[in-house]
Protein backbone atom coordinates (compact mmCIF):
# COMPACT_ATOMS: atom_id res chain seq x y z
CA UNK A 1 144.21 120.96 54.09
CA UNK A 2 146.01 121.46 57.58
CA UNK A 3 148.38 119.38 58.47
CA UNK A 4 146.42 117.77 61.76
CA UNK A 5 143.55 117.14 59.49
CA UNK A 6 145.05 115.32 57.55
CA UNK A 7 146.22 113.30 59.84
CA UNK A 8 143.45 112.62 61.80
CA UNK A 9 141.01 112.24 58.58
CA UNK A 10 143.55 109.84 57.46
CA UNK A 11 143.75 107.64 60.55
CA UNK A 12 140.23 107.64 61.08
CA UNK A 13 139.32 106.91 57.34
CA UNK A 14 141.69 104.19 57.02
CA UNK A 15 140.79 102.61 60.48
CA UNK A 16 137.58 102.62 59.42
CA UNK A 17 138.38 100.68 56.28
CA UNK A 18 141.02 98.26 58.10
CA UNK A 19 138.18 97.41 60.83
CA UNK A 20 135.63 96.80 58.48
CA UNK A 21 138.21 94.29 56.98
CA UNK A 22 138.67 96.32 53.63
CA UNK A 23 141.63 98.02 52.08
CA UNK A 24 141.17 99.86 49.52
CA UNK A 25 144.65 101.24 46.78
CA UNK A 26 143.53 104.17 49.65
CA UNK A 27 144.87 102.91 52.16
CA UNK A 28 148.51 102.71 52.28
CA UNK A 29 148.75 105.73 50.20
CA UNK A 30 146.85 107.83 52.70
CA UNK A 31 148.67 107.02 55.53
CA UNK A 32 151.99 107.12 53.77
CA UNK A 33 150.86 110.67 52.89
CA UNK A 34 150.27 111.47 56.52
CA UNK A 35 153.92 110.71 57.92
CA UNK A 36 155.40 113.55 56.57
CA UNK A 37 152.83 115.68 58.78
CA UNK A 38 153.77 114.44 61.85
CA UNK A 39 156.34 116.67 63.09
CA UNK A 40 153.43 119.42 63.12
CA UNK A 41 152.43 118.13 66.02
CA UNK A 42 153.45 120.50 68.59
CA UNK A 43 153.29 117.63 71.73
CA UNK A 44 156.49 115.95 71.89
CA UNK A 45 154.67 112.41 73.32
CA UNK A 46 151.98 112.67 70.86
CA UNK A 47 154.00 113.28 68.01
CA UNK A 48 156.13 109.88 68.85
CA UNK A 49 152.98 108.01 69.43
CA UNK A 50 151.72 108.84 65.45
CA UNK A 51 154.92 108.51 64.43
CA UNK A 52 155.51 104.68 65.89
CA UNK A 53 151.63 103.36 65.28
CA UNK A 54 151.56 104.82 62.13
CA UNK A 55 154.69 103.50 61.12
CA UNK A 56 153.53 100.04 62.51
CA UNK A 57 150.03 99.83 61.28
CA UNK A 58 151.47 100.54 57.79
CA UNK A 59 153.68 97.62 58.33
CA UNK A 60 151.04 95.61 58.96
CA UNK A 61 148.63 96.18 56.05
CA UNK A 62 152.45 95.15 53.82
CA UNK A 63 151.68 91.84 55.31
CA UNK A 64 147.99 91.85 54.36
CA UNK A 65 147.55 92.28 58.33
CA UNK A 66 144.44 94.22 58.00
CA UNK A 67 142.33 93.70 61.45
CA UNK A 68 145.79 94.46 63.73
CA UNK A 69 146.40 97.89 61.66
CA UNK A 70 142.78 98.81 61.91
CA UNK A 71 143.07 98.32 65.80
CA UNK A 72 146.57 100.35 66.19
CA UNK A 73 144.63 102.82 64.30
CA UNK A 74 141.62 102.69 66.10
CA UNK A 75 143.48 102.80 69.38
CA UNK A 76 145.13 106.70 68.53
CA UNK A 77 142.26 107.73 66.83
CA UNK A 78 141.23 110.14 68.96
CA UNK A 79 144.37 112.06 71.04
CA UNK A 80 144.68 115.39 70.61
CA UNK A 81 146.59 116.78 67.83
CA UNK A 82 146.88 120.14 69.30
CA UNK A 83 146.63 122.26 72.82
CA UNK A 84 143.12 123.21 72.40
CA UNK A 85 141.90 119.33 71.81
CA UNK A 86 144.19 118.54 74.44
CA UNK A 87 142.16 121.01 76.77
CA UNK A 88 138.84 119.11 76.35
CA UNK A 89 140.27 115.58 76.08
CA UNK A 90 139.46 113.22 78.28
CA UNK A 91 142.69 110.93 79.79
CA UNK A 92 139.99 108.46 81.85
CA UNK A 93 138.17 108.05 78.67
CA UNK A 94 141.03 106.86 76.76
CA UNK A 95 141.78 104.27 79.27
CA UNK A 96 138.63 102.94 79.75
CA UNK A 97 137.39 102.93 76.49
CA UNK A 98 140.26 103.11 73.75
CA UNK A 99 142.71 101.33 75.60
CA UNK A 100 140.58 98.43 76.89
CA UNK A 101 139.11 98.11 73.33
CA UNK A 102 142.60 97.76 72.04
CA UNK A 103 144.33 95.04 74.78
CA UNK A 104 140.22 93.67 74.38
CA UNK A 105 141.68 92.24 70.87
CA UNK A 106 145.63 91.31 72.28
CA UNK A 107 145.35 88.21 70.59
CA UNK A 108 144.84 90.32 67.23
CA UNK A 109 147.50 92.53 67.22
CA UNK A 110 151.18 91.66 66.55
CA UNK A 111 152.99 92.97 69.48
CA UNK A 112 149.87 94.47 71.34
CA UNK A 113 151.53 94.60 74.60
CA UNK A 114 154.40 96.97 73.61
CA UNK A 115 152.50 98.95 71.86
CA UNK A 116 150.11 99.51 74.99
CA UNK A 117 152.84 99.89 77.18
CA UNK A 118 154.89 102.52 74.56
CA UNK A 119 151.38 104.32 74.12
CA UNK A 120 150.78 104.73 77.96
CA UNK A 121 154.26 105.62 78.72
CA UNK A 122 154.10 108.71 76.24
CA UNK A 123 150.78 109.38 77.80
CA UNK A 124 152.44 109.88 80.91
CA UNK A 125 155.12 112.20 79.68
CA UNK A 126 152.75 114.07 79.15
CA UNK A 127 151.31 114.34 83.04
């Protein structure tokens, strides 16, 4: 499997699970598998936003956090993992959409506000 599959399948799977307020022995597994892909993400900003969220939603399905994972998840779920997603993604839809779903739930995510604020300041490396 390629390397930005995997990483998307597994963030999306195990988002999936997490908001549905499952975990599976899946889970952590899957998404421990996935860090070791990271750096084949060619997009500096991108690459640092997997690597953090990642690293933090995995954090907080140790502490049987399930609901704040599933939203860090749900909140990177969809940025491009390469130049020719990147082409056809949409920034404005992000914002409206992923982003306001995310800070929607503040009050269920450890640390929500940083992790808004780190997410939107890669985003605008990228610009």
């Amino acid at each position: 499997m390629f390397a930005k599959q995997k990483i998307s399948e597994a963030v999306i799977s195990c988002s999936n699970l997490l908001m549905s307020g499952r975990t599976t022995e899946y889970v952590l597994p899957t998404l421990e598998a996935a860090l070791p892909e990271i750096p084949s993400i060619a997009d500096a900003a991108t690459r640092r936003i997997f690597e953090r969220c990642i690293a933090v939603a995995i954090e907080q399905i140790k502490v049987s956090d399930l609901r704040s994972a599933g939203l860090i998840l749900n909140l990177i779920h969809n940025l491009p993992l390469d130049e020719e997603a990147k082409k056809v993604w949409d920034l404005d839809d992000f914002l409206s959409t992923e982003l306001l779903t995310f800070l929607g739930h503040h009050d269920e995510v450890k640390s929500s506000g940083q992790i808004a604020l780190f997410v939107c300041a890669k985003l605008s490396d990228q610009l």
